[in-house]
C-alpha atoms as a PDB file:
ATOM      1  CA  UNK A   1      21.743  -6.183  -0.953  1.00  0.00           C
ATOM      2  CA  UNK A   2      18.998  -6.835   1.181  1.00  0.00           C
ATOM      3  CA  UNK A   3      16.934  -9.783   1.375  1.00  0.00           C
ATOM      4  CA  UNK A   4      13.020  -9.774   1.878  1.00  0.00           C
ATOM      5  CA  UNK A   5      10.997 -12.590   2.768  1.00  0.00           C
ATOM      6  CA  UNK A   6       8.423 -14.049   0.641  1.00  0.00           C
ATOM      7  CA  UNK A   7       5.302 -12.181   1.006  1.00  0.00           C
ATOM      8  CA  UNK A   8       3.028 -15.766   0.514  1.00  0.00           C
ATOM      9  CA  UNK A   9       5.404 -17.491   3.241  1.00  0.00           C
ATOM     10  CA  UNK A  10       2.941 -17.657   6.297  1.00  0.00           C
ATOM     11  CA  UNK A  11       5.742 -18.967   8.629  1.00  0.00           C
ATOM     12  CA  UNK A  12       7.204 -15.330   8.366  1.00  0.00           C
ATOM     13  CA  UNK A  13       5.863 -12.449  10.345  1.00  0.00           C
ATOM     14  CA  UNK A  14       2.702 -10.581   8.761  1.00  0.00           C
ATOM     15  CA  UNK A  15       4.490  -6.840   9.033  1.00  0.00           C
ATOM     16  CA  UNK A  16       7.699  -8.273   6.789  1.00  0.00           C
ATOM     17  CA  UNK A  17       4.984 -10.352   4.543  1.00  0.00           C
ATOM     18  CA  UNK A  18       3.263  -7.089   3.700  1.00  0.00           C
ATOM     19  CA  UNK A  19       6.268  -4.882   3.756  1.00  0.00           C
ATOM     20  CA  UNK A  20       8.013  -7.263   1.361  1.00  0.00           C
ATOM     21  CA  UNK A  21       4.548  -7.441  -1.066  1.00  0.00           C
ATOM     22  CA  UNK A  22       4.485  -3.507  -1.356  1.00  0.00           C
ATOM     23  CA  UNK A  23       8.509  -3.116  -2.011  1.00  0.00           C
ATOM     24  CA  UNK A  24       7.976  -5.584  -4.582  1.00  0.00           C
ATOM     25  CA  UNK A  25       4.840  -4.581  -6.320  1.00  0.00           C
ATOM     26  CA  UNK A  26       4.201  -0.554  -5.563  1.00  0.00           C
ATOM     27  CA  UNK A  27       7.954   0.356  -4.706  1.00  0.00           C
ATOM     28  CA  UNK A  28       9.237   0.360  -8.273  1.00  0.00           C
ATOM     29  CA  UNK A  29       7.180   3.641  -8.171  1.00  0.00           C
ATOM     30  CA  UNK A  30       6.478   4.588  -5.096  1.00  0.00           C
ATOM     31  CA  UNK A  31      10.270   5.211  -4.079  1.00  0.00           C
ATOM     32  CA  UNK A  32      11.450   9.029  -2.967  1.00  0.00           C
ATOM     33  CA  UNK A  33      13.440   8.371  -5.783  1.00  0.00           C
ATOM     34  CA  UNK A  34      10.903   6.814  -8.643  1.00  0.00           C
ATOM     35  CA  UNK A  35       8.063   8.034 -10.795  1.00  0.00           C
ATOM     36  CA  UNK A  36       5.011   7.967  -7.874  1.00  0.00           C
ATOM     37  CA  UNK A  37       7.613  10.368  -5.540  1.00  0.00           C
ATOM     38  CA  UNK A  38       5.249  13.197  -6.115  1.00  0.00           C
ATOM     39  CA  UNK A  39       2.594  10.973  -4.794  1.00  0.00           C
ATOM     40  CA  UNK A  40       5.057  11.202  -1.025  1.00  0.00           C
ATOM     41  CA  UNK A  41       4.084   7.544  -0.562  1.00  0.00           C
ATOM     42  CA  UNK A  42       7.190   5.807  -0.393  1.00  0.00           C
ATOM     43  CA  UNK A  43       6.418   1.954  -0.555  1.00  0.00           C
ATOM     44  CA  UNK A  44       9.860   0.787  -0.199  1.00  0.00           C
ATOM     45  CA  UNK A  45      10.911  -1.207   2.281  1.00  0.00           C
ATOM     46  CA  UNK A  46      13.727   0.416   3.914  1.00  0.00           C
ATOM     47  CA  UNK A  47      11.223   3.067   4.638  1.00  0.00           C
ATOM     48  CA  UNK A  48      10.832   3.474   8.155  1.00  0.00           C
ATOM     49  CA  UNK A  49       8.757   6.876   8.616  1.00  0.00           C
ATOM     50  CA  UNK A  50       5.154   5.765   9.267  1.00  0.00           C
ATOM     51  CA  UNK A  51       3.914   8.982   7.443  1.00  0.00           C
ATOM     52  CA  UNK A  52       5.694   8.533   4.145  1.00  0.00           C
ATOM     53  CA  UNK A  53       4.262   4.656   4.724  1.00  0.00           C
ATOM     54  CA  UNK A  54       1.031   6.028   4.014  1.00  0.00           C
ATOM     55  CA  UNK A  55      -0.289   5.589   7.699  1.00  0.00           C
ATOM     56  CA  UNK A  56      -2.888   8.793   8.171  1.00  0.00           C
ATOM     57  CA  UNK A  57      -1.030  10.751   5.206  1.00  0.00           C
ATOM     58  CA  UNK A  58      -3.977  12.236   3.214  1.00  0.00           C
ATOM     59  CA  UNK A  59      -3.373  11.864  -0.522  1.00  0.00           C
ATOM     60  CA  UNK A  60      -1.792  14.935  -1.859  1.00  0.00           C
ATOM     61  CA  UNK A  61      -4.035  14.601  -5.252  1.00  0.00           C
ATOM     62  CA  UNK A  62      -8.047  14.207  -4.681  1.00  0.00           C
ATOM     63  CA  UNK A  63      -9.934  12.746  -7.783  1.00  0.00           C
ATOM     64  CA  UNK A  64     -11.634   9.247  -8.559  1.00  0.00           C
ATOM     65  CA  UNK A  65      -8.201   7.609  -7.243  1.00  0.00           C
ATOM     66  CA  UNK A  66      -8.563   8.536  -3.857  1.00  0.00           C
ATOM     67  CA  UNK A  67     -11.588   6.080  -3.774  1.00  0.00           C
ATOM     68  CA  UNK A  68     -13.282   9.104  -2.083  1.00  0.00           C
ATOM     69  CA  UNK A  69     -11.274   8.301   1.120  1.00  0.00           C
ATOM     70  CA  UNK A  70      -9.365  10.894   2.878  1.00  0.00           C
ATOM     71  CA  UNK A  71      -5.873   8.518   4.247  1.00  0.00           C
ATOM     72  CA  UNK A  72      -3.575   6.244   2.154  1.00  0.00           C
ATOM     73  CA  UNK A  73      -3.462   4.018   5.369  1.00  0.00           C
ATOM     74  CA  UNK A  74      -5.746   3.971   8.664  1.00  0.00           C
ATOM     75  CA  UNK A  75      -4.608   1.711  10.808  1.00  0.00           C
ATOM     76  CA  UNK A  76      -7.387  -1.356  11.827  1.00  0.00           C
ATOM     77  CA  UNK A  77      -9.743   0.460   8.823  1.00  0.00           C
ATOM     78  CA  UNK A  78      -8.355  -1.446   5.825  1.00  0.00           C
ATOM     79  CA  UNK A  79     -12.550  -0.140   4.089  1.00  0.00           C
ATOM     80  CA  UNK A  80     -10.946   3.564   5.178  1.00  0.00           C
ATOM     81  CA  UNK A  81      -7.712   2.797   3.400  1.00  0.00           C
ATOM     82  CA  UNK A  82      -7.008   3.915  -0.265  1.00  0.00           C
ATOM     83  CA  UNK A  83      -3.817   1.943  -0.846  1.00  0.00           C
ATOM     84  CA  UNK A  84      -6.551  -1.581  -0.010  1.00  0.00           C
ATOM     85  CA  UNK A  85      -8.727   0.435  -1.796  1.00  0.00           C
ATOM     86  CA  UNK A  86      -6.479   0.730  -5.141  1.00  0.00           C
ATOM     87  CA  UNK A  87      -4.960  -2.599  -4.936  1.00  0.00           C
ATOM     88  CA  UNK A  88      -8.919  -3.787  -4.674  1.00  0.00           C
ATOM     89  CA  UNK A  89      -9.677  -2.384  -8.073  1.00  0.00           C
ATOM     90  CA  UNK A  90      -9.332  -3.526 -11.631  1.00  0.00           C
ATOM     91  CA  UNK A  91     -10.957  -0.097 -12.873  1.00  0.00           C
ATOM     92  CA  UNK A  92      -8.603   2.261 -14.599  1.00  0.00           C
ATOM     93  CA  UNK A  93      -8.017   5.180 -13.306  1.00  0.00           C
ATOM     94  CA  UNK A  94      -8.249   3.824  -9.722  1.00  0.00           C
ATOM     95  CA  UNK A  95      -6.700   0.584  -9.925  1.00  0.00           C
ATOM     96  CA  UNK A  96      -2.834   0.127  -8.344  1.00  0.00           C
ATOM     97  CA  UNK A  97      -0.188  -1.193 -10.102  1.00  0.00           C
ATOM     98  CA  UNK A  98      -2.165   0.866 -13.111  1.00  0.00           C
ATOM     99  CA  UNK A  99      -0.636  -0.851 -15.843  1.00  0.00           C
ATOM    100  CA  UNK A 100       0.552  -4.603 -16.131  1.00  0.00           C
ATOM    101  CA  UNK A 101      -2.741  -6.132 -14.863  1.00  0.00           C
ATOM    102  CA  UNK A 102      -6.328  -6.620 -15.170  1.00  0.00           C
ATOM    103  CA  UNK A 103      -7.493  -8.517 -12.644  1.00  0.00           C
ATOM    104  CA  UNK A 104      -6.920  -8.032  -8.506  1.00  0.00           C
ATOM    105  CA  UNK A 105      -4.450  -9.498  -6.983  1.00  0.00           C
ATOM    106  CA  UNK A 106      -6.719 -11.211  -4.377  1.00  0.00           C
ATOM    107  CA  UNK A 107      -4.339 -13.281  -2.417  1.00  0.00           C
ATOM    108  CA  UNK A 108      -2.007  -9.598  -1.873  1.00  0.00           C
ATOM    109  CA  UNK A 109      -5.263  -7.639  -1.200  1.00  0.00           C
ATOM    110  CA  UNK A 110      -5.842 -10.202   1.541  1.00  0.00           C
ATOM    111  CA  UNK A 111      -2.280  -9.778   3.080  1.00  0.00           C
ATOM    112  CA  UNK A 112      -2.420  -5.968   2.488  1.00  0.00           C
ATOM    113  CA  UNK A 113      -5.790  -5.825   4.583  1.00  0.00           C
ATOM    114  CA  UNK A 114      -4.810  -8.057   6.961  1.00  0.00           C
ATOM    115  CA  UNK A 115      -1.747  -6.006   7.704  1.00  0.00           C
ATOM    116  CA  UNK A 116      -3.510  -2.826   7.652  1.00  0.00           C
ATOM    117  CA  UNK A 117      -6.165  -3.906  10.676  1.00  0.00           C
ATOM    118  CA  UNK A 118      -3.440  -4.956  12.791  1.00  0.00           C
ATOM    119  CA  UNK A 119      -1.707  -1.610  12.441  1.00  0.00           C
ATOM    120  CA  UNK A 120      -1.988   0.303  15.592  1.00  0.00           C
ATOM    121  CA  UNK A 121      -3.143   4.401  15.766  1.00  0.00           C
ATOM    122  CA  UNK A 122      -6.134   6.360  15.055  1.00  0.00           C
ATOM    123  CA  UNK A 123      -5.772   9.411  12.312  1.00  0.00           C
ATOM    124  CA  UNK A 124      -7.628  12.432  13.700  1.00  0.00           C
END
């Protein structure tokens, strides 16, 4: 087994914080392996391919959820970014985790964010 560190721990690097905050609330889904695999995000921390990450992979469905965005992740554009933009909302439909919650997660938006305009790249 593999330990994570605790995603509000601000002694611990932001990349594992984050990392650590999606395996534990997107992964049980978003896993090659788990319900969301159709979605080819794969959330899980031992997931080391950028792409699959979500980093300038378009969304392979289009609709309401994509927040009318065209990448999961863009790195230093956490506004161009539907996974901030999903974990941002409390609207059905749009909102990520959809079920078990109905209000945002503010404190994991912020880390999620933060992460996301430190990430380096540009998607063209």
């Amino acid at each position: 087994a593999m330990a994570y560190v605790n995603s509000e721990d601000t002694t611990q690097p932001l990349e594992l914080r984050a990392r650590a905050y999606l395996n534990a609330n997107c992964a049980h889904c978003h896993n090659p392996g788990g319900p969301a695999y159709v979605s080819g995000l794969f959330l899980n921390a031992l997931n080391n391919d950028s792409f699959t990450l979500g980093i300038c992979k378009p969304p392979l469905a289009k609709g309401h959820g994509t927040c009318n965005l065209n990448y999961d992740i863009v790195p230093g554009k956490p506004a161009e970014s539907i996974v901030v933009g999903r974990l941002s909302s409390a609207e059905f439909g749009v909102k990520m985790p959809e079920f078990g919650r109905t209000v945002v997660d503010t404190a994991g938006v912020l880390l999620i964010t933060q992460w996301v305009e430190r990430l380096k790249g540009n998607c063209k």
